[in-house]
PDB file of N, CA and C in Angstrom:
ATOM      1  N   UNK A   1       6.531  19.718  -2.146  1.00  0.00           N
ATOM      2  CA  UNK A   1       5.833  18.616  -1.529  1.00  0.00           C
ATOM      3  C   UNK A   1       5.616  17.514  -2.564  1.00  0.00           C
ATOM      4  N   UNK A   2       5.854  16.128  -2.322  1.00  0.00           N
ATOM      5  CA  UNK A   2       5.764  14.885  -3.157  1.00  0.00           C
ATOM      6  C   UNK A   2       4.417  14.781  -3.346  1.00  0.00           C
ATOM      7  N   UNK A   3       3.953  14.536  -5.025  1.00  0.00           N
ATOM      8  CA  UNK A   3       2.447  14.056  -5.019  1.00  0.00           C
ATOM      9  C   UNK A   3       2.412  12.690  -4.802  1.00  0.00           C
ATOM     10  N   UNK A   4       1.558  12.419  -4.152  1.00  0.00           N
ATOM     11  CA  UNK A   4       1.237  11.100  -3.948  1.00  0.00           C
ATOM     12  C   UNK A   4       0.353  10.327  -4.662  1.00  0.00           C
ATOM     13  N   UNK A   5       0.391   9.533  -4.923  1.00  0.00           N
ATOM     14  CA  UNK A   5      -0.274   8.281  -5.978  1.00  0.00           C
ATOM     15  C   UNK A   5      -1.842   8.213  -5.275  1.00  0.00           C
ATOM     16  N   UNK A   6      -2.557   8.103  -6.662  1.00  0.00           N
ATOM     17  CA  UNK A   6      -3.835   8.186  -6.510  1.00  0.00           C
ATOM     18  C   UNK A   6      -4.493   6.481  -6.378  1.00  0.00           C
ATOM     19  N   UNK A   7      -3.830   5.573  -7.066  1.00  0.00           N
ATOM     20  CA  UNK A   7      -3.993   4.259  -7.123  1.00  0.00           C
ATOM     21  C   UNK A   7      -3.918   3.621  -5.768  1.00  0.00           C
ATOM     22  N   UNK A   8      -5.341   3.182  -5.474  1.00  0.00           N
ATOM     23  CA  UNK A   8      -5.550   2.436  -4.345  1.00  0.00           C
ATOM     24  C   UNK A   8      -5.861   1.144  -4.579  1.00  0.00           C
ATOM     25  N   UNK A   9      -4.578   0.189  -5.030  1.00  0.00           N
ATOM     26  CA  UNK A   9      -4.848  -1.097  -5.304  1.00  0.00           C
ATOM     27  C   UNK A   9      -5.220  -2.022  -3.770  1.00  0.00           C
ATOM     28  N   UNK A  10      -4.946  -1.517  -2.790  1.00  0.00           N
ATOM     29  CA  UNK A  10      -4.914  -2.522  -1.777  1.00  0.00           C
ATOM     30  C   UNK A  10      -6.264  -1.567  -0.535  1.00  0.00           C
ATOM     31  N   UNK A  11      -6.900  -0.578  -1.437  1.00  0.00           N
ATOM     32  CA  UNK A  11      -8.003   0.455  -0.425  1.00  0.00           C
ATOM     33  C   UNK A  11      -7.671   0.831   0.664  1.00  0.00           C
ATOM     34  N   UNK A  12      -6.413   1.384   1.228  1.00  0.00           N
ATOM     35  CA  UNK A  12      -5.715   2.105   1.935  1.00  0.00           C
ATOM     36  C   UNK A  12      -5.758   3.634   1.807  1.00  0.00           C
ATOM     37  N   UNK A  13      -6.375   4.220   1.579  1.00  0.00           N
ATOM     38  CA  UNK A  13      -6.526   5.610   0.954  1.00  0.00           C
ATOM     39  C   UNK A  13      -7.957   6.182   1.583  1.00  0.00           C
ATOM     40  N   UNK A  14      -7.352   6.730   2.433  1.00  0.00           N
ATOM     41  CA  UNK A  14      -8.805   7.553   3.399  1.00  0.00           C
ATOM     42  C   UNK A  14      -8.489   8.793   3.966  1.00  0.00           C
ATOM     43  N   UNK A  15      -9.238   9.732   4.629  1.00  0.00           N
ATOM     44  CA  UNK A  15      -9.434  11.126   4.450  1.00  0.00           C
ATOM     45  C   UNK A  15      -9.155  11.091   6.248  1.00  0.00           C
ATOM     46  N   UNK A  16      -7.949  11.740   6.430  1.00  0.00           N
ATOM     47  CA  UNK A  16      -8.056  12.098   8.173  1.00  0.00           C
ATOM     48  C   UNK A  16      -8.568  13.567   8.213  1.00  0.00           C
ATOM     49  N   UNK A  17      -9.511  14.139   9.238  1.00  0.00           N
ATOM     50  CA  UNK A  17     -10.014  15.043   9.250  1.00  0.00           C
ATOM     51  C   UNK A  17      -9.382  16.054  10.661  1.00  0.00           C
ATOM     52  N   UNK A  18      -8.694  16.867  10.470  1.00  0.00           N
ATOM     53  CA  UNK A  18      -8.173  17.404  11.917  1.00  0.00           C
ATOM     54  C   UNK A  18      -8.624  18.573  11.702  1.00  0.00           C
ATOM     55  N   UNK A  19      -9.411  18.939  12.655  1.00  0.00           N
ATOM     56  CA  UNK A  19      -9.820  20.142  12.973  1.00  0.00           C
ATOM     57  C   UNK A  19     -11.081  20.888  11.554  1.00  0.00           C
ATOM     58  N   UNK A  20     -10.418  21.829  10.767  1.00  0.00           N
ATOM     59  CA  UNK A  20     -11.418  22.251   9.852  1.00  0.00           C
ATOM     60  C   UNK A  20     -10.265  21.363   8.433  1.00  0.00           C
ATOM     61  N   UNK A  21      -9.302  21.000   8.134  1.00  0.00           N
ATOM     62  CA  UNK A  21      -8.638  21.172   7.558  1.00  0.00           C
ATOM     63  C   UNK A  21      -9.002  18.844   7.277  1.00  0.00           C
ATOM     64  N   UNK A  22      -8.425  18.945   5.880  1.00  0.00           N
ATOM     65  CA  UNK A  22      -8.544  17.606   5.432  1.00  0.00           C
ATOM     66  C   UNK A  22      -7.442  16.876   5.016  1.00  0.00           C
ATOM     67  N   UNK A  23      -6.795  15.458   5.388  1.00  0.00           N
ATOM     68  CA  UNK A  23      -5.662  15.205   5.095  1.00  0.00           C
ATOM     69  C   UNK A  23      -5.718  13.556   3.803  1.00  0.00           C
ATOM     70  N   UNK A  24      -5.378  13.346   3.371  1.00  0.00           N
ATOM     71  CA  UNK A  24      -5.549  12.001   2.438  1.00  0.00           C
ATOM     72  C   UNK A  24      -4.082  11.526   2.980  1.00  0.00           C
ATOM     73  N   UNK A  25      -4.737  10.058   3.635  1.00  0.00           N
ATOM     74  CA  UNK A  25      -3.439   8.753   4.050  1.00  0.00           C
ATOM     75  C   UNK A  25      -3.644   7.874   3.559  1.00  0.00           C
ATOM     76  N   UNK A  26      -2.322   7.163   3.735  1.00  0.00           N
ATOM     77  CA  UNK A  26      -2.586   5.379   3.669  1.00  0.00           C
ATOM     78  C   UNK A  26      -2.821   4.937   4.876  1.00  0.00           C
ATOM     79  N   UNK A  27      -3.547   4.496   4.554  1.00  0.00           N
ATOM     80  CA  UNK A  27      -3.928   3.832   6.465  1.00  0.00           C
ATOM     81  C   UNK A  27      -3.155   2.042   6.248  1.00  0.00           C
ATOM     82  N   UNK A  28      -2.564   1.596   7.488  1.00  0.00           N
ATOM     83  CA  UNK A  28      -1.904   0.420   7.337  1.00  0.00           C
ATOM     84  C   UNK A  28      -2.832  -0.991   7.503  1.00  0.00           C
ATOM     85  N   UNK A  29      -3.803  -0.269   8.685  1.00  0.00           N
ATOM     86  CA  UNK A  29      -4.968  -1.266   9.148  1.00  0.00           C
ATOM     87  C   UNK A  29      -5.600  -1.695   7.913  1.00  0.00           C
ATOM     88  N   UNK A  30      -6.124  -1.173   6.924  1.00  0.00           N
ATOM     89  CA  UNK A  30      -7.430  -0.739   5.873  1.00  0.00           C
ATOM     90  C   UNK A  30      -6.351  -1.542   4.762  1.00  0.00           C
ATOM     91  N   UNK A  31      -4.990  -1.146   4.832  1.00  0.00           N
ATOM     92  CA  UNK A  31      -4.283  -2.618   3.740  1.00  0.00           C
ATOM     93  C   UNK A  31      -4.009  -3.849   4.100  1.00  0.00           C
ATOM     94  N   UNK A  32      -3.831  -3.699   5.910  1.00  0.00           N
ATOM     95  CA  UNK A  32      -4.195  -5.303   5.825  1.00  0.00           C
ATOM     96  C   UNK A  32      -5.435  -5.962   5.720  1.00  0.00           C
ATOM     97  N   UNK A  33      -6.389  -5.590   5.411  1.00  0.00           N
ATOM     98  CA  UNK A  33      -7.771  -5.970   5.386  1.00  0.00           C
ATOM     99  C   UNK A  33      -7.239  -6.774   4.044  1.00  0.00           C
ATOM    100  N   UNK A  34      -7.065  -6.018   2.977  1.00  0.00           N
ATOM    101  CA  UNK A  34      -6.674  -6.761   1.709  1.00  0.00           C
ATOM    102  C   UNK A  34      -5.423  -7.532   1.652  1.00  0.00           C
ATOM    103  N   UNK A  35      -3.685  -7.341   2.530  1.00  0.00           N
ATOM    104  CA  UNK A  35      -2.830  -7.913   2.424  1.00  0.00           C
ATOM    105  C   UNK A  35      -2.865  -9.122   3.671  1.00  0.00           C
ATOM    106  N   UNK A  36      -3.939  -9.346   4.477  1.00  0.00           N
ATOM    107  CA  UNK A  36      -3.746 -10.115   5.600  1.00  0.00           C
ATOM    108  C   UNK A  36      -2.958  -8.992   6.885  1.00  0.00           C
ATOM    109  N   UNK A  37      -2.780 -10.472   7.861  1.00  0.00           N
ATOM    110  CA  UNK A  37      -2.181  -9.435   9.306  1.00  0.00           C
ATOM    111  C   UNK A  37      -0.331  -9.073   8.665  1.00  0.00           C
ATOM    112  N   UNK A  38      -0.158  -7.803   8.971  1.00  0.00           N
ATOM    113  CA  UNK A  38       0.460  -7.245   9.214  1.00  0.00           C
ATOM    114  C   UNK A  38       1.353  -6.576  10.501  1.00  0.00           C
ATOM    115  N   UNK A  39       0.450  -7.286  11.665  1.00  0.00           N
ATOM    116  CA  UNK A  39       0.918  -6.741  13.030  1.00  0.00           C
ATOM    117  C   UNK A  39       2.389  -7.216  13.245  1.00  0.00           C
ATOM    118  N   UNK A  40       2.706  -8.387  12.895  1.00  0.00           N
ATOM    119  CA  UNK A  40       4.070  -9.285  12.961  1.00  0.00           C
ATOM    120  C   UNK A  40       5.183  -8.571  12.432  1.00  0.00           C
ATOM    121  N   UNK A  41       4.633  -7.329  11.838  1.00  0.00           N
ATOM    122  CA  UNK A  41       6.345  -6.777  10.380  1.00  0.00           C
ATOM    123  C   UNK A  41       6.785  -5.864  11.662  1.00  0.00           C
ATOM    124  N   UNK A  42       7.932  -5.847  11.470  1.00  0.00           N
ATOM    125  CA  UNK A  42       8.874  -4.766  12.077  1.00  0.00           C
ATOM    126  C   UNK A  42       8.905  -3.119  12.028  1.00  0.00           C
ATOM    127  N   UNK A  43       8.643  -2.560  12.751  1.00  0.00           N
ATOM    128  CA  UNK A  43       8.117  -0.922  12.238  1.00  0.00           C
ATOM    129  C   UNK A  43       8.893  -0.859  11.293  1.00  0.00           C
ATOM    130  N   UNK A  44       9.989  -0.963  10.995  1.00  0.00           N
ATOM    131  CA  UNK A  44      10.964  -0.794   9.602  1.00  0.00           C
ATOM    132  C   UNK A  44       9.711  -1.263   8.497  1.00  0.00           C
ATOM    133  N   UNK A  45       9.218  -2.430   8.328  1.00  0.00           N
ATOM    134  CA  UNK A  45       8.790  -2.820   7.238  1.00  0.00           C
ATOM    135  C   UNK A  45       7.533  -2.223   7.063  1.00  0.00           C
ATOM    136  N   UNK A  46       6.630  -2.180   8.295  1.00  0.00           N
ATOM    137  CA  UNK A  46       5.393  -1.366   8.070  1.00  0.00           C
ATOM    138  C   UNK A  46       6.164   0.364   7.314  1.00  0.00           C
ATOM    139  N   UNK A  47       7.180   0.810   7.830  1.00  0.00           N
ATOM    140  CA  UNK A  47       7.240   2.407   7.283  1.00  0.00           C
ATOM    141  C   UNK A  47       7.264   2.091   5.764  1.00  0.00           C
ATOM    142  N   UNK A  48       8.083   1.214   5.419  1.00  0.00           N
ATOM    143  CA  UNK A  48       8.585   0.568   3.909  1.00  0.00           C
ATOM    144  C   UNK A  48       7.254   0.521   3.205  1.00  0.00           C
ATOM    145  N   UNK A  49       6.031  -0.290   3.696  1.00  0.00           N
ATOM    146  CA  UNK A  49       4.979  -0.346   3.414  1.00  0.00           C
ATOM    147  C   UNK A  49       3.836   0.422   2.994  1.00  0.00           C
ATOM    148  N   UNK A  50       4.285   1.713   3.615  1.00  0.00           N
ATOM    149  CA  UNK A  50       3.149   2.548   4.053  1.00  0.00           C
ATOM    150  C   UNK A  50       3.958   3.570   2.711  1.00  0.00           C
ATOM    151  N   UNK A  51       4.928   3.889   2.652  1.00  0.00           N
ATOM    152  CA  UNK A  51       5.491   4.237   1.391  1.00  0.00           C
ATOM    153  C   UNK A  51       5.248   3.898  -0.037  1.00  0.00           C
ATOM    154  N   UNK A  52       5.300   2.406  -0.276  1.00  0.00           N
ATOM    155  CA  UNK A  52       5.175   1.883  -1.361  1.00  0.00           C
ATOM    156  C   UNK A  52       3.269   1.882  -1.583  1.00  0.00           C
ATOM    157  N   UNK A  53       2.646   2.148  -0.343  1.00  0.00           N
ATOM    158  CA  UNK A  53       1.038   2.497  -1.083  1.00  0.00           C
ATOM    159  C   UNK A  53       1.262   3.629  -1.684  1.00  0.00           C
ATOM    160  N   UNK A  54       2.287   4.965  -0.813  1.00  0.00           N
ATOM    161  CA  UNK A  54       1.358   5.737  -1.395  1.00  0.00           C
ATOM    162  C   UNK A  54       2.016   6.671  -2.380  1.00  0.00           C
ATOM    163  N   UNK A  55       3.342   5.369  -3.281  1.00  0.00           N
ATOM    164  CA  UNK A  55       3.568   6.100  -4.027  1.00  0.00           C
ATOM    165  C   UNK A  55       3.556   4.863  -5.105  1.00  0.00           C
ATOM    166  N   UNK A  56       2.577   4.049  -5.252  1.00  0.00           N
ATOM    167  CA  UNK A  56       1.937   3.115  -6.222  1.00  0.00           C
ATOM    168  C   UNK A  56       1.482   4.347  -7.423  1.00  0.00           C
ATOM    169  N   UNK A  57       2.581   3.645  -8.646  1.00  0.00           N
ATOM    170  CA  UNK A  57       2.172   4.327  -9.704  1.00  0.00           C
ATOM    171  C   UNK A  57       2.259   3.444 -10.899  1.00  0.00           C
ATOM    172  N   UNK A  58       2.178   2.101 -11.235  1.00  0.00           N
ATOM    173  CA  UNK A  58       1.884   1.107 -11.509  1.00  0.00           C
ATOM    174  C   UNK A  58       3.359   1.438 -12.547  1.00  0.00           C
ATOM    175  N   UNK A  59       4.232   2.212 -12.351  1.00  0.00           N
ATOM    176  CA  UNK A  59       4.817   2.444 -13.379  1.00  0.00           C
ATOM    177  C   UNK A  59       6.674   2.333 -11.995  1.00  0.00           C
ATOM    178  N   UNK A  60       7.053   3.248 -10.690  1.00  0.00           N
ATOM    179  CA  UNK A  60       7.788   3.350 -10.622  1.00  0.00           C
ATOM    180  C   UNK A  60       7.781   2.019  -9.349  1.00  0.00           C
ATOM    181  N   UNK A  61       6.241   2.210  -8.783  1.00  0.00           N
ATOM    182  CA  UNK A  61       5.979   0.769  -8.278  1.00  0.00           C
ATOM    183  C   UNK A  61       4.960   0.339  -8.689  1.00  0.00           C
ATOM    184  N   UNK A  62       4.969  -1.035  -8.582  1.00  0.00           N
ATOM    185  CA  UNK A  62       4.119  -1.981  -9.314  1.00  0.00           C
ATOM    186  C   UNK A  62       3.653  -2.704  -8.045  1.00  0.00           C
ATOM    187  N   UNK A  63       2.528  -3.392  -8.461  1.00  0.00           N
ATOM    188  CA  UNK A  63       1.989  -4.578  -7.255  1.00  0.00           C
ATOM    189  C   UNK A  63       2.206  -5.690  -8.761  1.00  0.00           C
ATOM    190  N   UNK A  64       2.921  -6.700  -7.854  1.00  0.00           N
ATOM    191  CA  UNK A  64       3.049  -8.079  -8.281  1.00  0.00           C
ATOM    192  C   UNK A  64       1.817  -8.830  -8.217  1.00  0.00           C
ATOM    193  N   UNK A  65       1.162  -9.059  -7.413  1.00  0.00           N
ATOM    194  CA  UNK A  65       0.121  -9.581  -7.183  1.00  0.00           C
ATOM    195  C   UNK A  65      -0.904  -9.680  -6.122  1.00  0.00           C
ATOM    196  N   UNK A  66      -1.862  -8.945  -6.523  1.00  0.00           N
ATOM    197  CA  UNK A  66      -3.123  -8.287  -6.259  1.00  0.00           C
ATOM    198  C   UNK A  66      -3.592  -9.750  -5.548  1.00  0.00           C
ATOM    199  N   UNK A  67      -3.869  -8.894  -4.212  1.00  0.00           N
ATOM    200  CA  UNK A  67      -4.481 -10.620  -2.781  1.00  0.00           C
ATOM    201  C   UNK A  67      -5.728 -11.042  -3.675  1.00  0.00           C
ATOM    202  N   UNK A  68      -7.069 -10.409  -4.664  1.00  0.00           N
ATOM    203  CA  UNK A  68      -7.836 -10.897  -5.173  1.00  0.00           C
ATOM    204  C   UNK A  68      -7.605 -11.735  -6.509  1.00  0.00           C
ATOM    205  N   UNK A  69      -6.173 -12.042  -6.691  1.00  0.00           N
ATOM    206  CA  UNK A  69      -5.889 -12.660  -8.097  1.00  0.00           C
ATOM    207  C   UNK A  69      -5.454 -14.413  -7.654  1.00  0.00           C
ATOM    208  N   UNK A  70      -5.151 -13.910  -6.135  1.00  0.00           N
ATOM    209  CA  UNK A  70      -4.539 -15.217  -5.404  1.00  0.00           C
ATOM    210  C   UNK A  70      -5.552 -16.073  -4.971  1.00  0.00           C
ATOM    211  N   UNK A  71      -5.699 -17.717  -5.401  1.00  0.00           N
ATOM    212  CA  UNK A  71      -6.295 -18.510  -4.921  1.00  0.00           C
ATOM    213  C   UNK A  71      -6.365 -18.524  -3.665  1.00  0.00           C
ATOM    214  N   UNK A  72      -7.373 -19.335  -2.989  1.00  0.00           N
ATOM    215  CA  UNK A  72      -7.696 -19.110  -1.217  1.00  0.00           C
ATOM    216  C   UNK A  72      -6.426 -19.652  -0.613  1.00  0.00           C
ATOM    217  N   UNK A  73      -6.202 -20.651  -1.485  1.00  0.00           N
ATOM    218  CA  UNK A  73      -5.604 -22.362  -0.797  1.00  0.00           C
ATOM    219  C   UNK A  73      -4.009 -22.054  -1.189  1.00  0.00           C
ATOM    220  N   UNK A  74      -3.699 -20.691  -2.112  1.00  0.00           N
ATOM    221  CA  UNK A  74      -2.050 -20.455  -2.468  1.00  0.00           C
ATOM    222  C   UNK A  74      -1.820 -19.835  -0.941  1.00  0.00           C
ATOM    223  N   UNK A  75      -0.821 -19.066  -1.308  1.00  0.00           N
ATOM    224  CA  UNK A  75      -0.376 -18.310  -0.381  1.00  0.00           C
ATOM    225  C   UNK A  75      -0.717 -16.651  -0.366  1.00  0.00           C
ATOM    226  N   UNK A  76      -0.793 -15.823   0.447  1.00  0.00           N
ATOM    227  CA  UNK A  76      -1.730 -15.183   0.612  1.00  0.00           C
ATOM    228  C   UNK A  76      -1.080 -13.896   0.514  1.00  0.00           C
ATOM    229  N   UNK A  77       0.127 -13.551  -0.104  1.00  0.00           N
ATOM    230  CA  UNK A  77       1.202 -13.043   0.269  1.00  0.00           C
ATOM    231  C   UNK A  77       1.470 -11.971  -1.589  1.00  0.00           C
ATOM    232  N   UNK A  78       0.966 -10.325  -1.154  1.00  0.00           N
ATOM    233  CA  UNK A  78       0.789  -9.612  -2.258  1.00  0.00           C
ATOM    234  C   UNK A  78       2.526  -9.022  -2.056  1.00  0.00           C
ATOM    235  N   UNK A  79       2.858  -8.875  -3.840  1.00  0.00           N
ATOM    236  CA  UNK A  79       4.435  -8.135  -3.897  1.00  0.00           C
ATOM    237  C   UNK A  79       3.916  -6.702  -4.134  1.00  0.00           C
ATOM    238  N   UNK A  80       5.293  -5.954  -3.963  1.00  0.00           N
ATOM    239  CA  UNK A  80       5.510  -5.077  -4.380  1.00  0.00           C
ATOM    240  C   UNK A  80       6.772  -4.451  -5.231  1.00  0.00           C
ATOM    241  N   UNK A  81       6.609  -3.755  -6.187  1.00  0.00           N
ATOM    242  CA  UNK A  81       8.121  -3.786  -7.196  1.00  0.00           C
ATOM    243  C   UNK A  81       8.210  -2.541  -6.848  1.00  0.00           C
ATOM    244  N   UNK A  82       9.604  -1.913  -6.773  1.00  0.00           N
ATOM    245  CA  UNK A  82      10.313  -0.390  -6.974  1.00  0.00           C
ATOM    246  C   UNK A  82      11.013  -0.201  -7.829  1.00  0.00           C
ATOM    247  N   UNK A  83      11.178  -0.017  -8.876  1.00  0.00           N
ATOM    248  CA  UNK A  83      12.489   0.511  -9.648  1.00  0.00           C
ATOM    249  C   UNK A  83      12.944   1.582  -9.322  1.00  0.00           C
ATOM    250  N   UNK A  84      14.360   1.447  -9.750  1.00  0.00           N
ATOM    251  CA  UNK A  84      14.970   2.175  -9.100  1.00  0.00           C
ATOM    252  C   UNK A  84      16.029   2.911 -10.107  1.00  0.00           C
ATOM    253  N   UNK A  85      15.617   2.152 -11.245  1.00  0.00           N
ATOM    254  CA  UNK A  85      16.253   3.121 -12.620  1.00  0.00           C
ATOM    255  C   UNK A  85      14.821   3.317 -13.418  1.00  0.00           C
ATOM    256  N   UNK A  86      14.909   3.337 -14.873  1.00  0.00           N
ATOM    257  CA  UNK A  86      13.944   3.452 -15.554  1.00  0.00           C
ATOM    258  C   UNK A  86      13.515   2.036 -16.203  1.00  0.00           C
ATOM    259  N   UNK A  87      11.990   1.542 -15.920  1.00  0.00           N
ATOM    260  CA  UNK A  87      11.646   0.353 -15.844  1.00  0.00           C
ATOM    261  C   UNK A  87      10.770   0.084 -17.250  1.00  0.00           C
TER     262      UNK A  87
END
């Protein structure tokens, strides 16, 4: 089983509870709070998305830029990096 990244740069990282048993997700809603609306992306890009939270390891992905580093009046619009060799 893949470990998943503990780094919750965008606070997407919450506890689903089924039954007696406990699960840790990225929730997509809870990152657009910090990345803006998201309803507009294509399920392709939300799956893409929901990946790159939750395997944020500031090392194999990176966030380009954190929505709280961005002026009001720029654009509102956080990256994300993957390498895909050794970075």
């Amino acid at each position: 089983m893949a470990r998943y990244s503990k780094i919750n740069s965008f606070n997407a990282l919450k506890t689903l509870t089924v039954g007696s048993k406990s699960y840790q997700i990225y929730s997509l809603p809870r990152a657009a709070q910090s990345l803006g609306n998201i309803d507009q992306l294509p399920k392709s890009l939300k799956v893409l998305l929901e990946n790159l939270l939750r395997f944020e390891d500031q090392k194999s992905v990176k966030v380009l830029r954190p929505r709280n580093s961005i002026p009001s009046s720029s654009c509102t619009d956080a990256g994300f990096y993957r390498c895909t060799s050794s970075c």
